[in-house]
PDB file of N, CA and C in Angstrom:
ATOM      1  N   UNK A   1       3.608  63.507   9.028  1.00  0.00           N
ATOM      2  CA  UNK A   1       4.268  62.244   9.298  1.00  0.00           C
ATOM      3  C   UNK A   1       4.839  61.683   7.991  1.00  0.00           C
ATOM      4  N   UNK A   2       6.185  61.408   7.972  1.00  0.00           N
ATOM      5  CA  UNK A   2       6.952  60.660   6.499  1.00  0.00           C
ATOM      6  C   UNK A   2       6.522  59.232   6.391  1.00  0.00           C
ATOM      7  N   UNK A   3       6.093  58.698   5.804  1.00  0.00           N
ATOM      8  CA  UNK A   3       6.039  57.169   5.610  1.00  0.00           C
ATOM      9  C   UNK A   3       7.406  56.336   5.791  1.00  0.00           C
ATOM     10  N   UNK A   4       7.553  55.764   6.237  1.00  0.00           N
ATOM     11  CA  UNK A   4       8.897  54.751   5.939  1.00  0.00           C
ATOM     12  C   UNK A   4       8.910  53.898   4.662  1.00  0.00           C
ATOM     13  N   UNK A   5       9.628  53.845   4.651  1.00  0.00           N
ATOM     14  CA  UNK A   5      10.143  52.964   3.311  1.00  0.00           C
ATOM     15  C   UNK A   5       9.962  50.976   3.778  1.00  0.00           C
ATOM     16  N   UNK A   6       9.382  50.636   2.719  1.00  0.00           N
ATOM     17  CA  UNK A   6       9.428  49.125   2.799  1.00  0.00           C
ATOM     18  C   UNK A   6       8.694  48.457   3.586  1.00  0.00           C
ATOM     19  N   UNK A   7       7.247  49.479   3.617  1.00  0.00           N
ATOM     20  CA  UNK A   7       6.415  49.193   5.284  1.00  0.00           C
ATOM     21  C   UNK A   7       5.088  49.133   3.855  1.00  0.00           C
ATOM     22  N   UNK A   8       4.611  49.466   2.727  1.00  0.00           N
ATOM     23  CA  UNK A   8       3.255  49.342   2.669  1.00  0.00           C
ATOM     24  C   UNK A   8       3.152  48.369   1.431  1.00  0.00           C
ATOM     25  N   UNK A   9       1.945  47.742   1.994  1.00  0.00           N
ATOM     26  CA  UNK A   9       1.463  46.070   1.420  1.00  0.00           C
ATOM     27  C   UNK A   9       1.390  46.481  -0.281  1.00  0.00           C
ATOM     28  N   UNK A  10       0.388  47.478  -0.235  1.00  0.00           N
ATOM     29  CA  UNK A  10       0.498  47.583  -2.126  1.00  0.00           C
ATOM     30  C   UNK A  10       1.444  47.795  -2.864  1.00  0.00           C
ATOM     31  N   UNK A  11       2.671  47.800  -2.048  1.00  0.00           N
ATOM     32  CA  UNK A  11       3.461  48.004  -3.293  1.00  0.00           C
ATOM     33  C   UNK A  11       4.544  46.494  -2.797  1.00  0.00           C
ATOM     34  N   UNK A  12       4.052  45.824  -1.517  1.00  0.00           N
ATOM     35  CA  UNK A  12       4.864  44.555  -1.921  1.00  0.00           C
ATOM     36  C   UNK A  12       4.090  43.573  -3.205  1.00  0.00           C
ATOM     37  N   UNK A  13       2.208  44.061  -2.527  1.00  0.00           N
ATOM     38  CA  UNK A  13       2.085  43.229  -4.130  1.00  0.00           C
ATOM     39  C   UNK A  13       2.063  43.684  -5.273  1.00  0.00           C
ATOM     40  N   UNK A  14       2.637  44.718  -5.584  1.00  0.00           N
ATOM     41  CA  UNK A  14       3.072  45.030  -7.154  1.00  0.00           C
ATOM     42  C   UNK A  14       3.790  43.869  -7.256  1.00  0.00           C
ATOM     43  N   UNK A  15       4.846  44.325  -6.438  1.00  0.00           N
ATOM     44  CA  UNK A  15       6.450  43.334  -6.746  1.00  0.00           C
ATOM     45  C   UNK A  15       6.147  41.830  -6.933  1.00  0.00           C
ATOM     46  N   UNK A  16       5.224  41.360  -6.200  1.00  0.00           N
ATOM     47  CA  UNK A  16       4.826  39.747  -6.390  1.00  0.00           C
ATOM     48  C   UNK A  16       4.405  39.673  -7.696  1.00  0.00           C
ATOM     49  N   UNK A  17       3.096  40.643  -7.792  1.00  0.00           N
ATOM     50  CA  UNK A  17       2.595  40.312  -9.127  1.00  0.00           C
ATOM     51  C   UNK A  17       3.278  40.504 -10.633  1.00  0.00           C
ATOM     52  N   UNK A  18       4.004  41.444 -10.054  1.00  0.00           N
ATOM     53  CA  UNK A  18       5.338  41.311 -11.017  1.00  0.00           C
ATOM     54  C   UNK A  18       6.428  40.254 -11.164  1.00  0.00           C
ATOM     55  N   UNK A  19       6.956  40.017 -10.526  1.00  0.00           N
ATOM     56  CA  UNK A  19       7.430  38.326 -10.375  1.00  0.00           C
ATOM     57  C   UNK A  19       6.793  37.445 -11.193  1.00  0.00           C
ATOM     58  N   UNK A  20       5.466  37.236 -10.188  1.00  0.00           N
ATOM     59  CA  UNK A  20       4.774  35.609 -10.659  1.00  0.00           C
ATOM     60  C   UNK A  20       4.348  36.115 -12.323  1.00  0.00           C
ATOM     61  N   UNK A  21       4.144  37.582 -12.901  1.00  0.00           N
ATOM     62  CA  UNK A  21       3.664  37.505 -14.222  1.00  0.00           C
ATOM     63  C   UNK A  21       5.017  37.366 -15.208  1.00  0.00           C
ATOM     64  N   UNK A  22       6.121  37.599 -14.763  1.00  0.00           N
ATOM     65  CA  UNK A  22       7.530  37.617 -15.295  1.00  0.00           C
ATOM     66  C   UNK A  22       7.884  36.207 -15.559  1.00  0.00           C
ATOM     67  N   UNK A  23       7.825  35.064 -14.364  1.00  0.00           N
ATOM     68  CA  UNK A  23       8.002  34.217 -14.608  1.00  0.00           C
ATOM     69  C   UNK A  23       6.821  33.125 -14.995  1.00  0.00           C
ATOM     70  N   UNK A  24       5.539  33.325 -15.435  1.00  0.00           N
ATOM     71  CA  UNK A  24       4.661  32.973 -15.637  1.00  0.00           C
ATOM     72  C   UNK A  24       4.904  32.407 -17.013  1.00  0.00           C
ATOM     73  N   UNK A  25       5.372  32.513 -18.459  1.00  0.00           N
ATOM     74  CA  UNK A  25       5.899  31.539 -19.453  1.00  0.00           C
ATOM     75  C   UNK A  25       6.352  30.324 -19.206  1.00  0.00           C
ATOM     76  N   UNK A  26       6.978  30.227 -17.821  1.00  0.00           N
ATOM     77  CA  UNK A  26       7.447  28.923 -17.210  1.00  0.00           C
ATOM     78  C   UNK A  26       6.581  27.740 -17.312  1.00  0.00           C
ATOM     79  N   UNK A  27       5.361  28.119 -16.902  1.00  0.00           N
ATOM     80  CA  UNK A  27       4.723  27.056 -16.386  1.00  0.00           C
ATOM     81  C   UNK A  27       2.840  27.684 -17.337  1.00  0.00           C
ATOM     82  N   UNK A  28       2.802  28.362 -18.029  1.00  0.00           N
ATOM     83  CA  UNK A  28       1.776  28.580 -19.395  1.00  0.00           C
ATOM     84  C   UNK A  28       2.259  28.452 -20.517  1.00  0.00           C
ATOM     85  N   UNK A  29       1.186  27.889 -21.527  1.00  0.00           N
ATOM     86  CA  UNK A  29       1.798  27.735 -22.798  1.00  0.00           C
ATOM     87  C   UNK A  29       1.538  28.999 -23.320  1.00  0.00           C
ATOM     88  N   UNK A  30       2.542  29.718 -24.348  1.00  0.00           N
ATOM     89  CA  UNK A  30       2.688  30.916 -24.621  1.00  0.00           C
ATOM     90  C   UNK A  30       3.712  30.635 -26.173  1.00  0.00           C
ATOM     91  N   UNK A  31       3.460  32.196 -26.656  1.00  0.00           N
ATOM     92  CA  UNK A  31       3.609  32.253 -28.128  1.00  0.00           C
ATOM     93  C   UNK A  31       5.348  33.351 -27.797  1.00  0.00           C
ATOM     94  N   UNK A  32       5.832  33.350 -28.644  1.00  0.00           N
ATOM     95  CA  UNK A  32       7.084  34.828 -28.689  1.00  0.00           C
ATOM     96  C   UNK A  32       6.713  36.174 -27.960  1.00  0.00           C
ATOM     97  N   UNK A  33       5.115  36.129 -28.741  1.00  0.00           N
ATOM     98  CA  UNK A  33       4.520  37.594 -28.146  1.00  0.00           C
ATOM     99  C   UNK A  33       4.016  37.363 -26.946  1.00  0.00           C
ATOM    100  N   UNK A  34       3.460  36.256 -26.484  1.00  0.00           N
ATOM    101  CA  UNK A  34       3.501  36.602 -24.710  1.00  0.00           C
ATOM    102  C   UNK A  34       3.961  36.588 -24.148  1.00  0.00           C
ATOM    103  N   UNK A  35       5.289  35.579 -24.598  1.00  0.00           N
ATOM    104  CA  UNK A  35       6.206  35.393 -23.162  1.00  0.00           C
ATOM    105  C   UNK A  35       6.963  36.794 -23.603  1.00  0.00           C
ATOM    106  N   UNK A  36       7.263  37.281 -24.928  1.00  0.00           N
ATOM    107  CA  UNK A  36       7.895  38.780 -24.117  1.00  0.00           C
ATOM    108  C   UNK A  36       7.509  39.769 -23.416  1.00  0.00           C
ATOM    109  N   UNK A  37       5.629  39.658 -23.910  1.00  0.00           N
ATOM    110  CA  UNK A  37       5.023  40.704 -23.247  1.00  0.00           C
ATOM    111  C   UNK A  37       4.778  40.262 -21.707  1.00  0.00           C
ATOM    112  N   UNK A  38       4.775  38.991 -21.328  1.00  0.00           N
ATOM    113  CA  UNK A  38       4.830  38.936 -20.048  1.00  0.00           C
ATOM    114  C   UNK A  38       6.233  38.983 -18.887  1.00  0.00           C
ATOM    115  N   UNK A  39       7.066  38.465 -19.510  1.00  0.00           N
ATOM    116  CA  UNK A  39       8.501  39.302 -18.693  1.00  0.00           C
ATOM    117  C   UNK A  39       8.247  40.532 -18.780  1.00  0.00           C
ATOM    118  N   UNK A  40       8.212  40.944 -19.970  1.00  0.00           N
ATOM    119  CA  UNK A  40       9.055  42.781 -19.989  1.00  0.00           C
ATOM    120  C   UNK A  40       8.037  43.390 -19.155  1.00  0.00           C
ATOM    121  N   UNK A  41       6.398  43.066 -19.121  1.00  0.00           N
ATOM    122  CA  UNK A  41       5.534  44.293 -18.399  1.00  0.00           C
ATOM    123  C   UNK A  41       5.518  43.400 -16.859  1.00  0.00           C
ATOM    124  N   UNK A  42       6.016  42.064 -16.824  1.00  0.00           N
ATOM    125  CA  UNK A  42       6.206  41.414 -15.397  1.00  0.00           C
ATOM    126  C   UNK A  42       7.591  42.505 -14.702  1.00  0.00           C
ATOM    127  N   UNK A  43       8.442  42.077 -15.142  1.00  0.00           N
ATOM    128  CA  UNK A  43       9.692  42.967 -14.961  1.00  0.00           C
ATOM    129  C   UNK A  43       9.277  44.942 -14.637  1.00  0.00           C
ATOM    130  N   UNK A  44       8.555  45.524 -15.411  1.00  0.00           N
ATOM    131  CA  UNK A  44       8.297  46.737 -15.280  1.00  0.00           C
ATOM    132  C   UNK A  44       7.465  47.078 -14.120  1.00  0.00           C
ATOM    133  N   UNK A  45       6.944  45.854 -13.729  1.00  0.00           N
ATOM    134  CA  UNK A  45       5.717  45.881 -12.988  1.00  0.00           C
ATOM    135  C   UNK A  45       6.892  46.038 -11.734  1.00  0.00           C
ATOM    136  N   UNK A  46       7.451  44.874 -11.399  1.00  0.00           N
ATOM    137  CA  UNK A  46       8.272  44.325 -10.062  1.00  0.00           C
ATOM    138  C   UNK A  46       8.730  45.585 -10.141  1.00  0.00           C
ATOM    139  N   UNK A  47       9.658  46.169 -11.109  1.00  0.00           N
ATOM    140  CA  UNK A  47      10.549  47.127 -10.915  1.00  0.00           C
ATOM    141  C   UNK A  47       9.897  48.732 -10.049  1.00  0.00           C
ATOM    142  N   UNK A  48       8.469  49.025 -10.439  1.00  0.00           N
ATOM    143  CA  UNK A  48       8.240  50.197 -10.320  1.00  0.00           C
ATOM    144  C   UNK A  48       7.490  49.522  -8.753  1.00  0.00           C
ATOM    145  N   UNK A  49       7.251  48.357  -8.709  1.00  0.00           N
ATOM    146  CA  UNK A  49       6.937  48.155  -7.136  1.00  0.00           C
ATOM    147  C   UNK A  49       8.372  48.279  -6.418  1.00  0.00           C
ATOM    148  N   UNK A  50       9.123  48.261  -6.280  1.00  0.00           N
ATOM    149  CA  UNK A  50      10.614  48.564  -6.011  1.00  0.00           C
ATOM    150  C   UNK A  50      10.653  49.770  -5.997  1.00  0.00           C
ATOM    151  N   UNK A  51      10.822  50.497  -6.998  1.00  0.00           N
ATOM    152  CA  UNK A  51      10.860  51.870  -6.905  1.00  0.00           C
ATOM    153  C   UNK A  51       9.454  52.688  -5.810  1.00  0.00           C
ATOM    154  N   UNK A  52       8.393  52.175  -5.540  1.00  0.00           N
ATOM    155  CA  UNK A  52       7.503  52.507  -4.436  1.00  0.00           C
ATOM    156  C   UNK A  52       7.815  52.145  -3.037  1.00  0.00           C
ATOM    157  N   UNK A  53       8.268  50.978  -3.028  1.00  0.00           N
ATOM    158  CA  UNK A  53       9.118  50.897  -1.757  1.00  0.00           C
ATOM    159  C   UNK A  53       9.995  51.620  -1.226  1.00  0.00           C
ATOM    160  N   UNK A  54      11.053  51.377  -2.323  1.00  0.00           N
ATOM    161  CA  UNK A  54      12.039  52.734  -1.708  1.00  0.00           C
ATOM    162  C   UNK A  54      12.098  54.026  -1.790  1.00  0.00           C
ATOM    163  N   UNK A  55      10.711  54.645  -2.093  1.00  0.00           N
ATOM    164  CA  UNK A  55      10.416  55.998  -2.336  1.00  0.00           C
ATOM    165  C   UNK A  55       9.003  56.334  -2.045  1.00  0.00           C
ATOM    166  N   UNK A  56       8.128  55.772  -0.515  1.00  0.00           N
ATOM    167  CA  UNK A  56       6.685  55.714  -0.182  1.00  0.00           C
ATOM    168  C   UNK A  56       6.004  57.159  -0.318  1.00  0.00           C
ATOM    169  N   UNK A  57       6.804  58.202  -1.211  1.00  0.00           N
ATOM    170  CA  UNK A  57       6.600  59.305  -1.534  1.00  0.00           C
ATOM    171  C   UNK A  57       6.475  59.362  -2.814  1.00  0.00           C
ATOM    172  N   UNK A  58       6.148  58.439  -3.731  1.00  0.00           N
ATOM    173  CA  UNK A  58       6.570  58.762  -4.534  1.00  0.00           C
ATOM    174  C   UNK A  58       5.045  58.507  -5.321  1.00  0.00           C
ATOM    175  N   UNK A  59       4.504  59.350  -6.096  1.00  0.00           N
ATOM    176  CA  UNK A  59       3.607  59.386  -6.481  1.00  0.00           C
ATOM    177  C   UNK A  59       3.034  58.890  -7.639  1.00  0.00           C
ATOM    178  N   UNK A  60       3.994  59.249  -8.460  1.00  0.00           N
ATOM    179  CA  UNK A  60       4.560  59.047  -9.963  1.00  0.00           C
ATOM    180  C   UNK A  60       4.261  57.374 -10.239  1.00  0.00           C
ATOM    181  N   UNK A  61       4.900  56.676  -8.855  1.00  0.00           N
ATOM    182  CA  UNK A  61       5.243  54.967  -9.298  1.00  0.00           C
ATOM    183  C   UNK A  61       4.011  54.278  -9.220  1.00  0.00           C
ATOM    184  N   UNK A  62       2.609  54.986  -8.480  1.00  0.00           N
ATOM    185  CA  UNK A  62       1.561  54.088  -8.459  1.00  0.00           C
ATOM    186  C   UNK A  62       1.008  54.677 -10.093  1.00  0.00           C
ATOM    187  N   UNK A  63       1.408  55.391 -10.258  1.00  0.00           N
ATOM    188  CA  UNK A  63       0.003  55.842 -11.762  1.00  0.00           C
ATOM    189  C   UNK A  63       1.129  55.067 -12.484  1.00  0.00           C
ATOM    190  N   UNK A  64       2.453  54.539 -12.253  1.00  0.00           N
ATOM    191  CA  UNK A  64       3.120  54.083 -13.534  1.00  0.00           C
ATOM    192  C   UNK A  64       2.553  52.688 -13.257  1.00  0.00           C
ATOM    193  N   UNK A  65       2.246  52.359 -12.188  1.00  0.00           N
ATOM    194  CA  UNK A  65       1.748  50.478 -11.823  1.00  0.00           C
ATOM    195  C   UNK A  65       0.832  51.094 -12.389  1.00  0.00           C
ATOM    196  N   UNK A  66      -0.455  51.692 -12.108  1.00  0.00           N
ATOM    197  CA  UNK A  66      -1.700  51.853 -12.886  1.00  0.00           C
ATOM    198  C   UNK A  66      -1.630  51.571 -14.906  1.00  0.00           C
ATOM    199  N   UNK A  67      -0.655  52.392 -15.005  1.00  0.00           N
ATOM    200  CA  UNK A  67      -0.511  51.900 -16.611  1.00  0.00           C
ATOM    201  C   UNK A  67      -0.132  50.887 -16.750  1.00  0.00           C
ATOM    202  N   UNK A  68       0.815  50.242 -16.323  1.00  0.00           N
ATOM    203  CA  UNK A  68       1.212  49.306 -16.316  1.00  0.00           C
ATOM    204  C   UNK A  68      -0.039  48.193 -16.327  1.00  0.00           C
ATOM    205  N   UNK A  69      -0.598  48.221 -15.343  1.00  0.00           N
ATOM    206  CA  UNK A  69      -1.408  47.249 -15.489  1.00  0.00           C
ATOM    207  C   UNK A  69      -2.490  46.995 -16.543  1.00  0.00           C
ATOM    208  N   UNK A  70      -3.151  48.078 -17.187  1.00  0.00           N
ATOM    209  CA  UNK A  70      -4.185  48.307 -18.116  1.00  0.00           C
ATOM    210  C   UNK A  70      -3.251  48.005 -19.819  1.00  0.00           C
ATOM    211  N   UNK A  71      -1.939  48.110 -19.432  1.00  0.00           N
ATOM    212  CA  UNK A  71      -1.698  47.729 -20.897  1.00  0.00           C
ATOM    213  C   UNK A  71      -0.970  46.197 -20.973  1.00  0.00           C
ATOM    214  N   UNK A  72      -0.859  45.695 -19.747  1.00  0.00           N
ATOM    215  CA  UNK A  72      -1.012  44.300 -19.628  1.00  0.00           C
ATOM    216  C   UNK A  72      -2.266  43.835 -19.242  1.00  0.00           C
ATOM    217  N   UNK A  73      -3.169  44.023 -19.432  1.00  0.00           N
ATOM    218  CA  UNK A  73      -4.811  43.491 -19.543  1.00  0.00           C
ATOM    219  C   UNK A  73      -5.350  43.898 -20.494  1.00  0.00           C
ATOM    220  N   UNK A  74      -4.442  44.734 -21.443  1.00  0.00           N
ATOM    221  CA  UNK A  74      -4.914  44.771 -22.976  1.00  0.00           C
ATOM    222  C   UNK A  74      -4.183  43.955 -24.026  1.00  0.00           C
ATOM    223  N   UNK A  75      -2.799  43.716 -23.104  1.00  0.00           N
ATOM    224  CA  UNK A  75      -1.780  42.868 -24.095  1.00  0.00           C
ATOM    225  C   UNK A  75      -2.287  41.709 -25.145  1.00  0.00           C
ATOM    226  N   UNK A  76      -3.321  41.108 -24.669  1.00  0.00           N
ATOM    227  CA  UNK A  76      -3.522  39.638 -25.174  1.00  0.00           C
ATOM    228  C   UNK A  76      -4.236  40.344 -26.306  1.00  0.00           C
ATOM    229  N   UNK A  77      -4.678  41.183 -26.339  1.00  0.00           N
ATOM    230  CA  UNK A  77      -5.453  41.555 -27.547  1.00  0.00           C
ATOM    231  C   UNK A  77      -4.735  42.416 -28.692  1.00  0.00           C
ATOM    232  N   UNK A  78      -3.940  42.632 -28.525  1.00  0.00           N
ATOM    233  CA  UNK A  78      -3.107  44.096 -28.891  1.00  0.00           C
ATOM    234  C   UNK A  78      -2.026  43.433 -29.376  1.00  0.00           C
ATOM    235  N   UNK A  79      -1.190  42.480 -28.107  1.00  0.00           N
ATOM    236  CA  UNK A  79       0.277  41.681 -29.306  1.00  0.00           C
ATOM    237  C   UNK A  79      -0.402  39.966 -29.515  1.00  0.00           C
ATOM    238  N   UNK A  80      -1.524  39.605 -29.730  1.00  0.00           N
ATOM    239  CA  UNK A  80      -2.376  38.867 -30.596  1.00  0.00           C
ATOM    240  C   UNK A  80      -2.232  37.293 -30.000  1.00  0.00           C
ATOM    241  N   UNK A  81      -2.195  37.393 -28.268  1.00  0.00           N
ATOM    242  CA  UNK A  81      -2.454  35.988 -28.270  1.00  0.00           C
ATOM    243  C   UNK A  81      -3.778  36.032 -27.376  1.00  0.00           C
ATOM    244  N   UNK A  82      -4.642  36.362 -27.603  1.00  0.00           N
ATOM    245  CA  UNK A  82      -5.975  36.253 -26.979  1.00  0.00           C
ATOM    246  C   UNK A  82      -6.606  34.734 -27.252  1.00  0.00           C
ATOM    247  N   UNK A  83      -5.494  34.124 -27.886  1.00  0.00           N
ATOM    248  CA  UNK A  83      -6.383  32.314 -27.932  1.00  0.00           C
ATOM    249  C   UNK A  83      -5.246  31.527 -27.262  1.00  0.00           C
ATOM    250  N   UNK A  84      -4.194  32.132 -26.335  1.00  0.00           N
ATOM    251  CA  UNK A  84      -4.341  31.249 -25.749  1.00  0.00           C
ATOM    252  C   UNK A  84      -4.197  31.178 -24.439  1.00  0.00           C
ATOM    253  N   UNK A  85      -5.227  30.727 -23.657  1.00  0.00           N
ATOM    254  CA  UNK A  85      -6.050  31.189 -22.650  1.00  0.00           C
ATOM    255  C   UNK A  85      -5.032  31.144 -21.165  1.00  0.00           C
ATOM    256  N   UNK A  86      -4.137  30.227 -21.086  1.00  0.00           N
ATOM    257  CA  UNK A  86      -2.921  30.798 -19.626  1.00  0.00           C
ATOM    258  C   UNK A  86      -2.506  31.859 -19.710  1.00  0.00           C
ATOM    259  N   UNK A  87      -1.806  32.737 -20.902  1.00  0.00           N
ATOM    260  CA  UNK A  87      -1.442  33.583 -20.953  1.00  0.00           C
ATOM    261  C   UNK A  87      -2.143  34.758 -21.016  1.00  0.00           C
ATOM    262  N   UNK A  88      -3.105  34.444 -21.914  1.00  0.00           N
ATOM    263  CA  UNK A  88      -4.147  35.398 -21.437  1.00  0.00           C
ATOM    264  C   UNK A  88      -4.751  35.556 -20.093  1.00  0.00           C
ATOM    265  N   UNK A  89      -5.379  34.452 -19.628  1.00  0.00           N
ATOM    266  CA  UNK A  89      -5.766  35.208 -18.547  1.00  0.00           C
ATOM    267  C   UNK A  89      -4.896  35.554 -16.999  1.00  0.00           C
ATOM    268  N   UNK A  90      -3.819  35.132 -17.242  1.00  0.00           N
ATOM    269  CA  UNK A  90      -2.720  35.559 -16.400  1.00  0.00           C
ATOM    270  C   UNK A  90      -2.317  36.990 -16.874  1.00  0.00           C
ATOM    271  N   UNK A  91      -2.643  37.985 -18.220  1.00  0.00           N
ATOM    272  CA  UNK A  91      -2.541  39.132 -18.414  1.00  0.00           C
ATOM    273  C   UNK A  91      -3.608  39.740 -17.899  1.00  0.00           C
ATOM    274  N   UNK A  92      -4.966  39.295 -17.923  1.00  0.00           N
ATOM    275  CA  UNK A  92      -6.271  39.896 -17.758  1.00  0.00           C
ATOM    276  C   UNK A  92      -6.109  39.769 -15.840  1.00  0.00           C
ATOM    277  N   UNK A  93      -5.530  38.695 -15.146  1.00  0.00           N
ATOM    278  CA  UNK A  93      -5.931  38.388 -13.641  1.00  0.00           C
ATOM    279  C   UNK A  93      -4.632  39.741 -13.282  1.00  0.00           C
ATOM    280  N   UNK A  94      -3.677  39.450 -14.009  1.00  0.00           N
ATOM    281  CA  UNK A  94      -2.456  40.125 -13.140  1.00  0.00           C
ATOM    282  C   UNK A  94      -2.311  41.405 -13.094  1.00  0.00           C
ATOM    283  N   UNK A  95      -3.108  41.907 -14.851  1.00  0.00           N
ATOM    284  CA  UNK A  95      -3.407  43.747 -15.050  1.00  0.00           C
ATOM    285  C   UNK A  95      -4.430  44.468 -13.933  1.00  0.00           C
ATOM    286  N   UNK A  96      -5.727  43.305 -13.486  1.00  0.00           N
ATOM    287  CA  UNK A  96      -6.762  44.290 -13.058  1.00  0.00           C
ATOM    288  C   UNK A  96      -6.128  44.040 -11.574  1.00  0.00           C
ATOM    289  N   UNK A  97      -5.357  43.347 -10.632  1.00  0.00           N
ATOM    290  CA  UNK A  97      -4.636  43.228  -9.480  1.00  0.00           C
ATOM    291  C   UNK A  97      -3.803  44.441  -9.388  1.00  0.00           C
ATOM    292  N   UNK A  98      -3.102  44.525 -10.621  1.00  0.00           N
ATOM    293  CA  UNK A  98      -2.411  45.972 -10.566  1.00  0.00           C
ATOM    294  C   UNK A  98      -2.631  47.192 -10.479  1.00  0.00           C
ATOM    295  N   UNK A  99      -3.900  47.282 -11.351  1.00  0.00           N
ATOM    296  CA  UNK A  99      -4.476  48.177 -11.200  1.00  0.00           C
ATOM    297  C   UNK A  99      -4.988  48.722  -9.727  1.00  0.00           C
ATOM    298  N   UNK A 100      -5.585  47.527  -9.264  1.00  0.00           N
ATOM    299  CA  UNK A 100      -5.998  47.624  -7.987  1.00  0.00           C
ATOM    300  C   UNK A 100      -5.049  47.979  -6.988  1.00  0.00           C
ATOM    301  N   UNK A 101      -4.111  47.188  -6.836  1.00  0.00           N
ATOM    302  CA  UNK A 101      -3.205  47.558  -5.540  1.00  0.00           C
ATOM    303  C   UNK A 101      -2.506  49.432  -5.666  1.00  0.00           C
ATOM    304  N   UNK A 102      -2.161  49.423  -7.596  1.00  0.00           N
ATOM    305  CA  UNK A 102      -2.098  50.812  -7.851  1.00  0.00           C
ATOM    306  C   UNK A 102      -3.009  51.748  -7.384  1.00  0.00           C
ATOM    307  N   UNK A 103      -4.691  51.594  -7.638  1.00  0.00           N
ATOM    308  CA  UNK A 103      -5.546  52.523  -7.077  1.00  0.00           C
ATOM    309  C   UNK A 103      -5.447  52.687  -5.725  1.00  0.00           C
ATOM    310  N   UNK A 104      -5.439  51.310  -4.736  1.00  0.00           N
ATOM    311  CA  UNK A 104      -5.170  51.459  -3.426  1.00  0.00           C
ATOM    312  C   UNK A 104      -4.209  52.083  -2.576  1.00  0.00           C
ATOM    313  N   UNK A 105      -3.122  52.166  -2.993  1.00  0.00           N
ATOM    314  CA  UNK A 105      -1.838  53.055  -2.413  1.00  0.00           C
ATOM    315  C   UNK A 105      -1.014  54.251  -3.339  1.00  0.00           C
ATOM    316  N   UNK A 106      -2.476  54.833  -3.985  1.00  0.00           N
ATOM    317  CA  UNK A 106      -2.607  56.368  -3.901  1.00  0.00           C
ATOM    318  C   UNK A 106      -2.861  57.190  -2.988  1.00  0.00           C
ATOM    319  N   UNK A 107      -4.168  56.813  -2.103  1.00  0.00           N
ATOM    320  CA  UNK A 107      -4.198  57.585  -1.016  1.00  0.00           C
ATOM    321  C   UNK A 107      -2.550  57.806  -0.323  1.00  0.00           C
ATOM    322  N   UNK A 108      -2.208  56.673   0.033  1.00  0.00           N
ATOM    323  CA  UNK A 108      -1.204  56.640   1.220  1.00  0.00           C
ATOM    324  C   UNK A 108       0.352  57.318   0.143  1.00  0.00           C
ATOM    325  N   UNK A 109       0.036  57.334  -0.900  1.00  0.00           N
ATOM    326  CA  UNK A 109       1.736  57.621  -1.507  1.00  0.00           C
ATOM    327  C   UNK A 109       1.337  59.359  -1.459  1.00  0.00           C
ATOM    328  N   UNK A 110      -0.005  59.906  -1.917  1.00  0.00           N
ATOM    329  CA  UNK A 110      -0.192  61.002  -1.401  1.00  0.00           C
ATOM    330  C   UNK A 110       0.206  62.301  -0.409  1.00  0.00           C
ATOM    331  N   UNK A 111      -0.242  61.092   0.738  1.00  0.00           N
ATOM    332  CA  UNK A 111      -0.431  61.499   2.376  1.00  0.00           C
ATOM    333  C   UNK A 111       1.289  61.539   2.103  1.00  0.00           C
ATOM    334  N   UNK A 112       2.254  60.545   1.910  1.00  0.00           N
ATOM    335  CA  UNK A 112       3.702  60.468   2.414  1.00  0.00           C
ATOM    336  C   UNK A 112       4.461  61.639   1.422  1.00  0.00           C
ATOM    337  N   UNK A 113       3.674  61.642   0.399  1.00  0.00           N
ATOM    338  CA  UNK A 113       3.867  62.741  -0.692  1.00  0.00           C
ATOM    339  C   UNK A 113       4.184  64.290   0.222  1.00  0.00           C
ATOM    340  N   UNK A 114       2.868  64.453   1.043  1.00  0.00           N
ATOM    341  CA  UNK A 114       2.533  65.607   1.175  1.00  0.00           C
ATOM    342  C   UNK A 114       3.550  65.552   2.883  1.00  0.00           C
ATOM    343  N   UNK A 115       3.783  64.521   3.499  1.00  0.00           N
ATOM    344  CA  UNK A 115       4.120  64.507   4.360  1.00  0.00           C
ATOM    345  C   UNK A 115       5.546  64.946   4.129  1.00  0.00           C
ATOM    346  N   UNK A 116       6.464  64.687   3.573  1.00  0.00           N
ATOM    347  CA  UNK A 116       7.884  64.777   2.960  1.00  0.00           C
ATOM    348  C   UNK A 116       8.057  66.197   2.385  1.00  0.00           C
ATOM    349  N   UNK A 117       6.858  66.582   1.987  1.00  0.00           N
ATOM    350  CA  UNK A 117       7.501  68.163   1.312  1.00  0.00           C
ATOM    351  C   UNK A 117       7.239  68.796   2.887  1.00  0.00           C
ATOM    352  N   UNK A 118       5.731  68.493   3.568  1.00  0.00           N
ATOM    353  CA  UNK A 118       5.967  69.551   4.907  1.00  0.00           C
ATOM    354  C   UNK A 118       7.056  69.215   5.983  1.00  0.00           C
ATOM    355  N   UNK A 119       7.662  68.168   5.783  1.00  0.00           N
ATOM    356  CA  UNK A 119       9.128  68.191   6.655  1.00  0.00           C
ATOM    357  C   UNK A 119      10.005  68.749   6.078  1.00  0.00           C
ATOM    358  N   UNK A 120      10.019  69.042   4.670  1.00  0.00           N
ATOM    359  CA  UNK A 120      11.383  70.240   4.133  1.00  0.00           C
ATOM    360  C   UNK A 120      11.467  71.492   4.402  1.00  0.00           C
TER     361      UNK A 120
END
């Protein structure tokens, strides 16, 4: 069975959590280094939830949300704003969500994985 496209929940909430961490400088106080690190890995985030949508075969895009998320829940420590605490913990809440919804729709990008090569 092929998966359809634009039908599974973990990868609409990549895309949210990518959003709300993209535009999250808006409304946290933040330094140069978070608000870039939070667009650019907000933005990477949305984007590769996009790219899972329109490709529920695609295997590649949950282990890239998986990184994705672990190096935005390391960000605050790594590009050096671990003091101040919106931004931080909007890196720490939004990385281990990613991670999660990433671990969760492995099984199913798998299954559509394996489903798509046995229809060729």
């Amino acid at each position: 069975m092929v998966e359809r496209s634009w039908q599974r929940w973990q990868d609409w909430a990549a895309l949210v959590i990518g959003v709300l961490t993209a535009l999250s400088p808006l409304v946290t106080t933040t330094d140069a280094a978070a608000a870039w690190t939070l667009v650019v890995l907000g933005v990477l985030i949305a984007a590769t939830g996009l790219w899972s949508l329109g490709s529920p075969g695609s295997v590649a895009s949950e282990y890239v949300h998986g990184v994705l998320g672990v190096l935005l829940f390391i960000a605050p420590w790594v590009m050096g704003y671990s003091d101040l605490s919106g931004a931080s913990w909007t890196s720490w809440v939004a990385g281990v969500l990613t991670v999660i919804v990433a671990a969760a729709a492995l099984p199913a990008a798998n299954a559509a994985h394996r489903g798509a090569i046995a229809a060729h």
